[in-house]
Protein backbone atom coordinates (compact mmCIF):
# COMPACT_ATOMS: atom_id res chain seq x y z
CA UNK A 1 -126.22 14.86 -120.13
CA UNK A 2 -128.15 14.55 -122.90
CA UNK A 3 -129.49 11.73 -125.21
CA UNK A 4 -132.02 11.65 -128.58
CA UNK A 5 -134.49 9.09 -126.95
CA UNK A 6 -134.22 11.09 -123.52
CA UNK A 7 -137.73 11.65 -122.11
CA UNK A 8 -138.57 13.94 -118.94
CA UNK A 9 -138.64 11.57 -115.92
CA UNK A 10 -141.80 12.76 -113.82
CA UNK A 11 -141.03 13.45 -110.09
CA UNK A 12 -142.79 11.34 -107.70
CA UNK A 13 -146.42 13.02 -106.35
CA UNK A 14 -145.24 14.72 -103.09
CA UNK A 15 -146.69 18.68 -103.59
CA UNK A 16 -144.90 21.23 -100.69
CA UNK A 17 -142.90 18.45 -99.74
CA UNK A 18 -141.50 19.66 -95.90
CA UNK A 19 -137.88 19.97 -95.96
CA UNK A 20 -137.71 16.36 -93.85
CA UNK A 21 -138.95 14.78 -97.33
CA UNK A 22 -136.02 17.02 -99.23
CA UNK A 23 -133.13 14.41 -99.06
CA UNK A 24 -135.68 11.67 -100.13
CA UNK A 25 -136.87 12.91 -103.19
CA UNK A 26 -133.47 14.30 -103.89
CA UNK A 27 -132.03 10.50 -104.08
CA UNK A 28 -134.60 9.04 -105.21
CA UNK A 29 -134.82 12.11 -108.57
CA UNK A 30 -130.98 11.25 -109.01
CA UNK A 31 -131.68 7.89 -110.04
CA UNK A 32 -133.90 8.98 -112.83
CA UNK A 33 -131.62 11.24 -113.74
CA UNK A 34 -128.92 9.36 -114.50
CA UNK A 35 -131.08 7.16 -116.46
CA UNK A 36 -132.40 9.46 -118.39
CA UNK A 37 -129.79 9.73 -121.35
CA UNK A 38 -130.84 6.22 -121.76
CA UNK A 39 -133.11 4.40 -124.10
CA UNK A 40 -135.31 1.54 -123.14
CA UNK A 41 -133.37 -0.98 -124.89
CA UNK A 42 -129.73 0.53 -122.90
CA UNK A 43 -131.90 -0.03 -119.58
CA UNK A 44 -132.73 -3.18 -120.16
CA UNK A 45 -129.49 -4.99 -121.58
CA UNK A 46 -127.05 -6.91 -119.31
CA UNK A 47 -123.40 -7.17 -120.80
CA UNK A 48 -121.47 -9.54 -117.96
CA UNK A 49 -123.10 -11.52 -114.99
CA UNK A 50 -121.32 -8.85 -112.67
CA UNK A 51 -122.88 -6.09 -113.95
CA UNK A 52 -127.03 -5.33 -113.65
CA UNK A 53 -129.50 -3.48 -116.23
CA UNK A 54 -129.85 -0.12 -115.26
CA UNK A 55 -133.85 -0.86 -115.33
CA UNK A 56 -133.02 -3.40 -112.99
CA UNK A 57 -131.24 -0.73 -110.39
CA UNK A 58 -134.33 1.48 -110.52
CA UNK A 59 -136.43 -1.03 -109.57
CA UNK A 60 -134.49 -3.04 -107.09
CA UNK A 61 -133.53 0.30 -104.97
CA UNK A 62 -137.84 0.61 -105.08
CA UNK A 63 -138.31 -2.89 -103.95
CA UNK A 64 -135.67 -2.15 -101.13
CA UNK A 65 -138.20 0.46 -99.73
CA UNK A 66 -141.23 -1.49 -100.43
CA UNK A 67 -139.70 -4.82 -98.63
CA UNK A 68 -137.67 -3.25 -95.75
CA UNK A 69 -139.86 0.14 -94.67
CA UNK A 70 -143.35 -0.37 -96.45
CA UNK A 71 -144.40 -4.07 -96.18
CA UNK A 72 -143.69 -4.19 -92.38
CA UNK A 73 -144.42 -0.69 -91.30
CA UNK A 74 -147.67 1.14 -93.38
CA UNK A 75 -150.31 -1.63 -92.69
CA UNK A 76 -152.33 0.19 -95.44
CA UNK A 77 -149.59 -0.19 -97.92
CA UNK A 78 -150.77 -2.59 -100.97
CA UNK A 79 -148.07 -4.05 -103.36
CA UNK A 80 -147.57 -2.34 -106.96
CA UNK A 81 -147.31 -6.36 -108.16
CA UNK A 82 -146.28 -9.22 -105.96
CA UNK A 83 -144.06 -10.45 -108.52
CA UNK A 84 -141.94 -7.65 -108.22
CA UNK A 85 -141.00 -9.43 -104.94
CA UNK A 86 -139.30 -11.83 -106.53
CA UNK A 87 -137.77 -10.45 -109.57
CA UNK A 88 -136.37 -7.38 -108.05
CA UNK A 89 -134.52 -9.05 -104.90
CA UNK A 90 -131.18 -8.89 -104.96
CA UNK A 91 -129.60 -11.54 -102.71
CA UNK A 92 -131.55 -11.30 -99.13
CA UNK A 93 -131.91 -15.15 -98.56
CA UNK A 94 -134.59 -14.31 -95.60
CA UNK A 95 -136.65 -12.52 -98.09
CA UNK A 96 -137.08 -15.83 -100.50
CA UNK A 97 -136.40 -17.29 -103.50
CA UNK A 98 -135.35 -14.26 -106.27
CA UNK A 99 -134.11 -14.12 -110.08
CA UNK A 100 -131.17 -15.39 -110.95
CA UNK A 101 -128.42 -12.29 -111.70
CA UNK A 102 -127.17 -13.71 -114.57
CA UNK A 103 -130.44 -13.21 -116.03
CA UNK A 104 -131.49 -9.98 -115.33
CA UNK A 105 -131.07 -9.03 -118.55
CA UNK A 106 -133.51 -11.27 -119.73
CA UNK A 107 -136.39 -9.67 -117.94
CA UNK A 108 -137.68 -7.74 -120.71
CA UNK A 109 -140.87 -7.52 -118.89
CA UNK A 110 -141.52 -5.13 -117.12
CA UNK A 111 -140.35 -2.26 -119.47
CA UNK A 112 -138.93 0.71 -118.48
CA UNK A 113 -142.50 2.71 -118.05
CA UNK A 114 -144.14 0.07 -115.44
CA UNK A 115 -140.57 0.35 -113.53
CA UNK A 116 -140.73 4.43 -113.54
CA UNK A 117 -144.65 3.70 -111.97
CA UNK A 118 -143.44 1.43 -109.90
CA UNK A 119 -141.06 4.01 -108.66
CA UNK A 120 -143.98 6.86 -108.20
CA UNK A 121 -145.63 4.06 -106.44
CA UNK A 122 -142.96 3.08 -103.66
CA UNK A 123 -142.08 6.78 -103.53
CA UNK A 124 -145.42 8.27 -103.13
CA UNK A 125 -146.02 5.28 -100.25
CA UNK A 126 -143.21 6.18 -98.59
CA UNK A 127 -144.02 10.12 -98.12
CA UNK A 128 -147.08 9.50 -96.38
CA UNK A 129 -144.50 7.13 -93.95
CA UNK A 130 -142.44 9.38 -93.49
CA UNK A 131 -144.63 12.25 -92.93
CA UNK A 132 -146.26 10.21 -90.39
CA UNK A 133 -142.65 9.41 -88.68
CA UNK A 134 -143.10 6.39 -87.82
CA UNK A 135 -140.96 5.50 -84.81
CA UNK A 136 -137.78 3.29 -85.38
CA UNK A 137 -137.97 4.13 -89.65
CA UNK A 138 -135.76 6.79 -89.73
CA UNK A 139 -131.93 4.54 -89.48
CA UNK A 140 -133.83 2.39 -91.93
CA UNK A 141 -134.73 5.38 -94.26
CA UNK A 142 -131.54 6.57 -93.99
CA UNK A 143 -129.84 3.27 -95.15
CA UNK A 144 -132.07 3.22 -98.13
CA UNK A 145 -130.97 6.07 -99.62
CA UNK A 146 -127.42 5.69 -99.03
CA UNK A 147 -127.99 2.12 -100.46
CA UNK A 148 -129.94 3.92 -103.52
CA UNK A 149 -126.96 6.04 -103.45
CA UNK A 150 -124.36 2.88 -103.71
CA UNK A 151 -126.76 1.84 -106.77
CA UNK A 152 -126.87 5.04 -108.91
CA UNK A 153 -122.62 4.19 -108.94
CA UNK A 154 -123.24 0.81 -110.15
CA UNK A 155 -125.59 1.66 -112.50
CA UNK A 156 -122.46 3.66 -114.12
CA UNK A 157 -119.78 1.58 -113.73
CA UNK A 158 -122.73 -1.00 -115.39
CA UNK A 159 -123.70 1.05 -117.99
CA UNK A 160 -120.22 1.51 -119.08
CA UNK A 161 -118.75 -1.65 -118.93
CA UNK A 162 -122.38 -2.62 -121.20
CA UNK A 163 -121.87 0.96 -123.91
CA UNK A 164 -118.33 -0.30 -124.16
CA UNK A 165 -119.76 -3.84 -125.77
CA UNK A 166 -121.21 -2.26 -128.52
CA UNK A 167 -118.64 -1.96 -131.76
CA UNK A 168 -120.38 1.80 -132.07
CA UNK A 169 -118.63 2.80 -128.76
CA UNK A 170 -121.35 5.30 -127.86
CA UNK A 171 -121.28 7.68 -125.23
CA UNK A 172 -123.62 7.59 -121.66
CA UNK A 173 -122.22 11.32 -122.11
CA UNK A 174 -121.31 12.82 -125.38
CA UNK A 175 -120.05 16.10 -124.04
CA UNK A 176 -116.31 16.25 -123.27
CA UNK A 177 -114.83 14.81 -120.25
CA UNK A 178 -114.11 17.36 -117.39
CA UNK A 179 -110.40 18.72 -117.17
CA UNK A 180 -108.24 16.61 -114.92
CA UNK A 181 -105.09 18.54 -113.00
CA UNK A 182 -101.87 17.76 -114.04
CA UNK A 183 -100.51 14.80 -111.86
CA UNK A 184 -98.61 16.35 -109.19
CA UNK A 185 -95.59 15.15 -108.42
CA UNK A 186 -94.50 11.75 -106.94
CA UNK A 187 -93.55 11.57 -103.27
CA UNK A 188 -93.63 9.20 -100.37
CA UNK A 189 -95.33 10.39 -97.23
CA UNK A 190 -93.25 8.67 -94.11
CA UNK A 191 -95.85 7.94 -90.98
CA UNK A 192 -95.31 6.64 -87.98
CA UNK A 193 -97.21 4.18 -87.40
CA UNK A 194 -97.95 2.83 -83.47
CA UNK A 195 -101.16 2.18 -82.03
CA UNK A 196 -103.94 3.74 -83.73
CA UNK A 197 -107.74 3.51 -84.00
CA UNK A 198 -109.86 2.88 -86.90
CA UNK A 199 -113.44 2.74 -88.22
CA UNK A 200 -115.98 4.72 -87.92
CA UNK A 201 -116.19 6.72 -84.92
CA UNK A 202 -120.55 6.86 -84.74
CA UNK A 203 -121.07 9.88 -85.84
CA UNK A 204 -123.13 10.60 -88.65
CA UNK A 205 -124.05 7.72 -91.27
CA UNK A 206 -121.85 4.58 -91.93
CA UNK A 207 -122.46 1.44 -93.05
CA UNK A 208 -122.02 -1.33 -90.46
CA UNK A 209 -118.96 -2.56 -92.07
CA UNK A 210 -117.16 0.59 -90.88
CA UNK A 211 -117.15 -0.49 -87.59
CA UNK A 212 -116.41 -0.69 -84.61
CA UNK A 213 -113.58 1.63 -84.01
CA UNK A 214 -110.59 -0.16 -83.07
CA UNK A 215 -107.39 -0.31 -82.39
CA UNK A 216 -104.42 -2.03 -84.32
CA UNK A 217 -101.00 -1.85 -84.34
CA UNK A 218 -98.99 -0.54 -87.88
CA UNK A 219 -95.40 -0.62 -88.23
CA UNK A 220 -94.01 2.40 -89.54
CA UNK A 221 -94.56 2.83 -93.59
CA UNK A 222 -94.62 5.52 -96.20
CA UNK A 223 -97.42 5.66 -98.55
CA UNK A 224 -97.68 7.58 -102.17
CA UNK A 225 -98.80 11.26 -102.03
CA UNK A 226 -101.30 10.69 -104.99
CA UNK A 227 -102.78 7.48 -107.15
CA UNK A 228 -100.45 6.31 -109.92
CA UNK A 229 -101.22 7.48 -113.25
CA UNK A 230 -101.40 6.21 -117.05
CA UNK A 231 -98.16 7.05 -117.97
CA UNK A 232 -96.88 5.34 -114.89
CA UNK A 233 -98.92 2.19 -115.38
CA UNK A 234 -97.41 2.51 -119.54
CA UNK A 235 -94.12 2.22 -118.18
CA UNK A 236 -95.24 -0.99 -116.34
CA UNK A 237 -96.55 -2.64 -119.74
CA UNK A 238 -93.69 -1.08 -122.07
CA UNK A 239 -91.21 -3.03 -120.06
CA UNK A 240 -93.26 -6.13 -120.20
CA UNK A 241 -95.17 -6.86 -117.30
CA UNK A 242 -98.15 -7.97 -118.35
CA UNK A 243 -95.32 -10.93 -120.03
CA UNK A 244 -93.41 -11.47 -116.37
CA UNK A 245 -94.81 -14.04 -113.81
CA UNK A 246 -92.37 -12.63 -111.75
CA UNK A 247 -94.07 -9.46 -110.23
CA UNK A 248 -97.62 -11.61 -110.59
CA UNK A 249 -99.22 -13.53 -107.78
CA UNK A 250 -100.26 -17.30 -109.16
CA UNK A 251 -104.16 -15.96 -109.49
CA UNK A 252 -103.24 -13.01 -111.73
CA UNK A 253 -101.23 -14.65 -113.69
CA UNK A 254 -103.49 -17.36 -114.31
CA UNK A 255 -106.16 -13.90 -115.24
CA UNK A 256 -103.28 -12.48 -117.68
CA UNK A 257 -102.67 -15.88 -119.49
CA UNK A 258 -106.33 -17.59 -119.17
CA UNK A 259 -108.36 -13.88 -119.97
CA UNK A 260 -105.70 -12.61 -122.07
CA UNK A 261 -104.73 -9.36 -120.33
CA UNK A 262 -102.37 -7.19 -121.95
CA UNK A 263 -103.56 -3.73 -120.21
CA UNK A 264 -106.37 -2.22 -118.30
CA UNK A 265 -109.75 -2.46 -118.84
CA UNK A 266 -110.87 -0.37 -121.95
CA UNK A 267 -107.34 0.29 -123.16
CA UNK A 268 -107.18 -0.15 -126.97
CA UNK A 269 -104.53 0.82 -128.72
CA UNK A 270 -104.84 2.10 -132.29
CA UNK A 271 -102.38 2.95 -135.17
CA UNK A 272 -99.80 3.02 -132.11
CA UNK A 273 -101.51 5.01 -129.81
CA UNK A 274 -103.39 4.22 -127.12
CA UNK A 275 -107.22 4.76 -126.62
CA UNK A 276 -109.40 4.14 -123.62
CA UNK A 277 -113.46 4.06 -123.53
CA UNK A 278 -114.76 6.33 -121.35
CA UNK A 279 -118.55 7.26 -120.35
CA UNK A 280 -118.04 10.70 -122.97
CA UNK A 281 -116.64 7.51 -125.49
CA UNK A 282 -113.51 6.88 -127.24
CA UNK A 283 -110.94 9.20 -126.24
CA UNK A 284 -107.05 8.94 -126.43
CA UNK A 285 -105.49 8.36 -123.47
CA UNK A 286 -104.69 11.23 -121.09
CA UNK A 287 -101.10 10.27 -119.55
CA UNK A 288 -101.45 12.39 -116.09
CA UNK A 289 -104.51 10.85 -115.17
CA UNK A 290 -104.99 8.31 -112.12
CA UNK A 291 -104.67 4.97 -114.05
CA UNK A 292 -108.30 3.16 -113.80
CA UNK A 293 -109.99 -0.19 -114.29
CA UNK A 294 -107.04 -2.45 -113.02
CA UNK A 295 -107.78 -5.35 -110.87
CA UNK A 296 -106.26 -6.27 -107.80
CA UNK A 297 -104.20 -8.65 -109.00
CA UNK A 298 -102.88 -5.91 -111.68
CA UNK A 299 -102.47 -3.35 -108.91
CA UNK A 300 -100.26 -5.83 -106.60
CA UNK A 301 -98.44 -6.95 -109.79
CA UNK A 302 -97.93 -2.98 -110.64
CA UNK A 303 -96.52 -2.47 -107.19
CA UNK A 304 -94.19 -4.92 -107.03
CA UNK A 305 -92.42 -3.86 -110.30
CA UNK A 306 -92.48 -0.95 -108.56
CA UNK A 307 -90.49 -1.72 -106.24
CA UNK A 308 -93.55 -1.10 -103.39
CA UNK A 309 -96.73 -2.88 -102.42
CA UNK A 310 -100.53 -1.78 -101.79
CA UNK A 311 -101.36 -0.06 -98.95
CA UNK A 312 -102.74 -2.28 -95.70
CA UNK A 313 -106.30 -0.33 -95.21
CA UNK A 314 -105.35 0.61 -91.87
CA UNK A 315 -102.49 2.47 -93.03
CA UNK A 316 -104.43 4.22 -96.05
CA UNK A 317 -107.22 4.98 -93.75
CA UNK A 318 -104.31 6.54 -91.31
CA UNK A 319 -103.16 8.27 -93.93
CA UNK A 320 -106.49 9.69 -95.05
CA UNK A 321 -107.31 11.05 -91.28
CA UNK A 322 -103.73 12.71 -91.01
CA UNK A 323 -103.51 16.20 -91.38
CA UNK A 324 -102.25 16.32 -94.57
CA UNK A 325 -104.40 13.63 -95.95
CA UNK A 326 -104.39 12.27 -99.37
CA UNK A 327 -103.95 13.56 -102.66
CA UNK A 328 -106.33 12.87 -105.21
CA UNK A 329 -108.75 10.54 -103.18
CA UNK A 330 -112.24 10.61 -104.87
CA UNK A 331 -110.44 10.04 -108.29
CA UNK A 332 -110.77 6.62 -108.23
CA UNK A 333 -111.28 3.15 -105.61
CA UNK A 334 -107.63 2.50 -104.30
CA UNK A 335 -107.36 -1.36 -103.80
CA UNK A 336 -105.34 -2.26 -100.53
CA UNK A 337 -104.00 -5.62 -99.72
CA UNK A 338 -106.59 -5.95 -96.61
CA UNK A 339 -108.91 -8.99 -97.69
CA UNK A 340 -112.67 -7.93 -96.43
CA UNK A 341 -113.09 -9.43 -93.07
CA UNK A 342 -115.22 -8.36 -89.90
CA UNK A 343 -113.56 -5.88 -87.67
CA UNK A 344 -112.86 -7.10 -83.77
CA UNK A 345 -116.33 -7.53 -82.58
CA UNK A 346 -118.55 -6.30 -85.41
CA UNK A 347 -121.79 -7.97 -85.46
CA UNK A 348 -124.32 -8.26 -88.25
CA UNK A 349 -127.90 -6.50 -87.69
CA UNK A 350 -130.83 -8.69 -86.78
CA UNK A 351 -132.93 -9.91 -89.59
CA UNK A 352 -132.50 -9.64 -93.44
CA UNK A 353 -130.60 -6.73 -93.50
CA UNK A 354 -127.83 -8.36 -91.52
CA UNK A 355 -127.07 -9.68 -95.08
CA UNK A 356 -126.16 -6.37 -96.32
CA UNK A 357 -122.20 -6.53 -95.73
CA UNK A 358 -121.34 -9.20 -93.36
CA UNK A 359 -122.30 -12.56 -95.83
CA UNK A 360 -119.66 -11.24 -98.34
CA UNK A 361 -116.49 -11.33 -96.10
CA UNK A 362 -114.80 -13.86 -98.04
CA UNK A 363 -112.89 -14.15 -101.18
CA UNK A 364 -112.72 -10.15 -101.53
CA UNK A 365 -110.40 -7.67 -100.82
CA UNK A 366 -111.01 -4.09 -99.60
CA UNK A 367 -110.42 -0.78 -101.73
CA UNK A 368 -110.49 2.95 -99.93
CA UNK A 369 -111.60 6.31 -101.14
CA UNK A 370 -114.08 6.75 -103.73
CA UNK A 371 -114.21 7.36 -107.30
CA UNK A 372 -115.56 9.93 -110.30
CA UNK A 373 -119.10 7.97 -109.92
CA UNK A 374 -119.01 7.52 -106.11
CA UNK A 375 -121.76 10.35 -104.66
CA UNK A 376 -119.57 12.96 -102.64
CA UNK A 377 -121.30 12.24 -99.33
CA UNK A 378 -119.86 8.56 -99.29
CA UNK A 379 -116.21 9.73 -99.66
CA UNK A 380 -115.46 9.33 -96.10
CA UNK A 381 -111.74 7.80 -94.42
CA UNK A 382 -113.48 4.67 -93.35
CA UNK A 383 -115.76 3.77 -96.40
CA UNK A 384 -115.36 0.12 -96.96
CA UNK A 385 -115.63 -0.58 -100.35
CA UNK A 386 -115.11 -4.59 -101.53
CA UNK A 387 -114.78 -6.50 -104.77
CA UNK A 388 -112.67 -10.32 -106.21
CA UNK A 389 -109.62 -9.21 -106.91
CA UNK A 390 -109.93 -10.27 -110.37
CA UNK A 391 -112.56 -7.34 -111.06
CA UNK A 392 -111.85 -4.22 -113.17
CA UNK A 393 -115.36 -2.91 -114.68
CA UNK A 394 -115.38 -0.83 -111.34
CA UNK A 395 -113.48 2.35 -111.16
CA UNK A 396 -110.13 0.87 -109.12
CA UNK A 397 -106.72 2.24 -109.21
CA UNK A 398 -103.27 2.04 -107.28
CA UNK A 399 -102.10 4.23 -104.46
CA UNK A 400 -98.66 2.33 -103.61
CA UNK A 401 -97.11 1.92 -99.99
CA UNK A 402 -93.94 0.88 -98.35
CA UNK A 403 -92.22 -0.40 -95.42
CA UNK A 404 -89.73 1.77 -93.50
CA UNK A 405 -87.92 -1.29 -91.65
């Protein structure tokens, strides 16, 4: 990636870092990087109440060390500024009062440089913790990073959704976008069904949402062998459905007639042919790729013209852990018709980070997989992802699903 107001991003102050420290610094250097192509004033704008400054991501994934590891554990540990406290919390109610998110863009102050020192501050901190290995910091470490890693995905869907507000349509990447594969071709995958167990089994890093493991009961179904694509979802608005109530629940059709929806996010179509902004800019439509940037209600409204209906997440997650698995998952977050609610017997941690997951299961609906901007180790069968069902600045698509009684 590259950028004219790019400037090198120093690494924080850790010299013959031990290979413990590796993953850290590795994380931590990723969020620069995809900063980088940015200039000061991109960082700091805010386009839509959803979305966060990309300044404000550095700095919040910082505080999120400082607040959960630093303040409690490395008595010698003194504050970069105390304000930071309060403008960089996100929404940890234990923590205290914080700024509101629809004005994050307004904090102009601090710029970009106190954030990056802010960063070297936190992360320099947070070696000598770690080298010391303090007892009980390691899951804590661990869910920092993977919750810097959650971040650096926002900070592209953000970024996007915030280039794609300027009438210049610039580019977070000017260098073509990667060849996609042909769409392969559509089939329905039959499964069983029964008694079967889901969530996360324990092993290796998940986020408490994930579990416990359970079981639940799934009727036998068939789901799609790959996401739907453009030229599928064309089909769906050449024959009018974006003009049916018919295939619309009452809450998406009240988003198609109140917001004026005619297509998915960052369509445009243009002397007849159809462009979409991407984070390499304006490009024309590619037809085989996984249709992106629908909503929930589009993707239930898609399904039904279909003649199917979105996946349940036990059944995509089934699906996933089968042997032959799922074609194309990774490409983009797969909405299901599973609202976001607390597996049997899932409990939230003790203390503020019990407010990580659990206080948002309401209101939202679940989506499976993972998409271009997801990191690769958080593509996993039982990744919960969550958003309204009216959203569509993050990367979601439509893998359909059917009964087979």
């Amino acid at each position: 990636m590259s950028h004219p107001e790019t400037r090198p991003v120093p690494a924080p102050v850790l010299a013959n870092a031990p290979a413990r420290f590796e993953r850290f610094l590795a994380v931590r250097a990723l969020s620069e990087q995809l900063a980088a192509p940015l200039s000061s004033e991109d960082q700091t704008a805010q386009s839509m109440p959803d979305a966060s400054p990309t300044k404000w991501h550095l700095a919040h994934t910082t505080w999120f060390f400082e607040t959960f590891l630093l303040r409690p554990h490395a008595p010698d540990y003194r504050a970069f500024d105390p304000a930071y406290e309060y403008l960089f919390n996100s929404y940890y109610e234990a923590i205290g009062p914080r700024h509101p998110r629809p004005q994050r863009g307004l904090v102009t102050r601090p710029g970009v440089a106190e954030v990056m020192d802010y960063r070297r501050h936190v992360s320099d901190a947070m070696a000598t913790l770690i080298e010391k290995n303090e007892a009980g910091c390691a899951p804590l470490v661990e869910l920092g990073l993977h919750h810097e890693q959650q971040h650096q995905e926002l900070l592209l869907m953000d970024i996007k959704h915030l280039l794609s507000c300027n009438p210049l349509r610039p580019a977070y990447d000017p260098a073509p976008p990667p060849p996609m594969p042909a769409a392969a071709a559509f089939q329905w995958r039959a499964l069983e069904g029964g008694l079967v167990e889901i969530g996360h089994d324990s092993t290796g890093f998940a986020f408490d949402n994930e579990g416990p493991r359970h079981k639940t009961w799934l009727e036998p179904f068939a789901i799609a062998s790959r996401p739907v694509s453009n030229a599928e979802y064309l089909a769906f608005i050449e024959e009018g459905g974006y003009r049916r109530p018919e295939f619309w629940l009452s809450a998406g059709w009240d988003c198609v007639t109140g917001r004026g929806w005619e297509a998915p996010l960052y369509w445009e179509k243009k002397d007849g042919q159809w462009q979409v902004f991407t984070l390499h800019g304006q490009a024309p439509m590619r037809v085989s790729d996984p249709v992106c940037h629908v909503s929930g209600y589009e993707a239930a409204a898609y399904a039904k013209w279909a003649g199917a209906r979105l996946p349940r997440e036990a059944e995509w997650e089934l699906a996933a852990t089968d042997s032959a698995g799922l074609v194309g998952t990774g490409a983009v977050w797969e909405w299901t018709a599973s609202p976001y609610i607390a597996y049997p017997g899932y409990r939230e941690p003790p203390g503020a980070i019990g407010e990580y997951n659990g206080k948002f299961m309401a209101n939202q609906m679940v989506l499976r997989g993972g998409c271009i901007a997801t990191p690769p180790d958080h593509i996993r069968p039982t990744y919960r992802n969550f958003f309204p069902p009216d959203a569509r600045w993050m990367f979601g698509g439509i893998r359909l699903a059917k009964d087979l009684r």
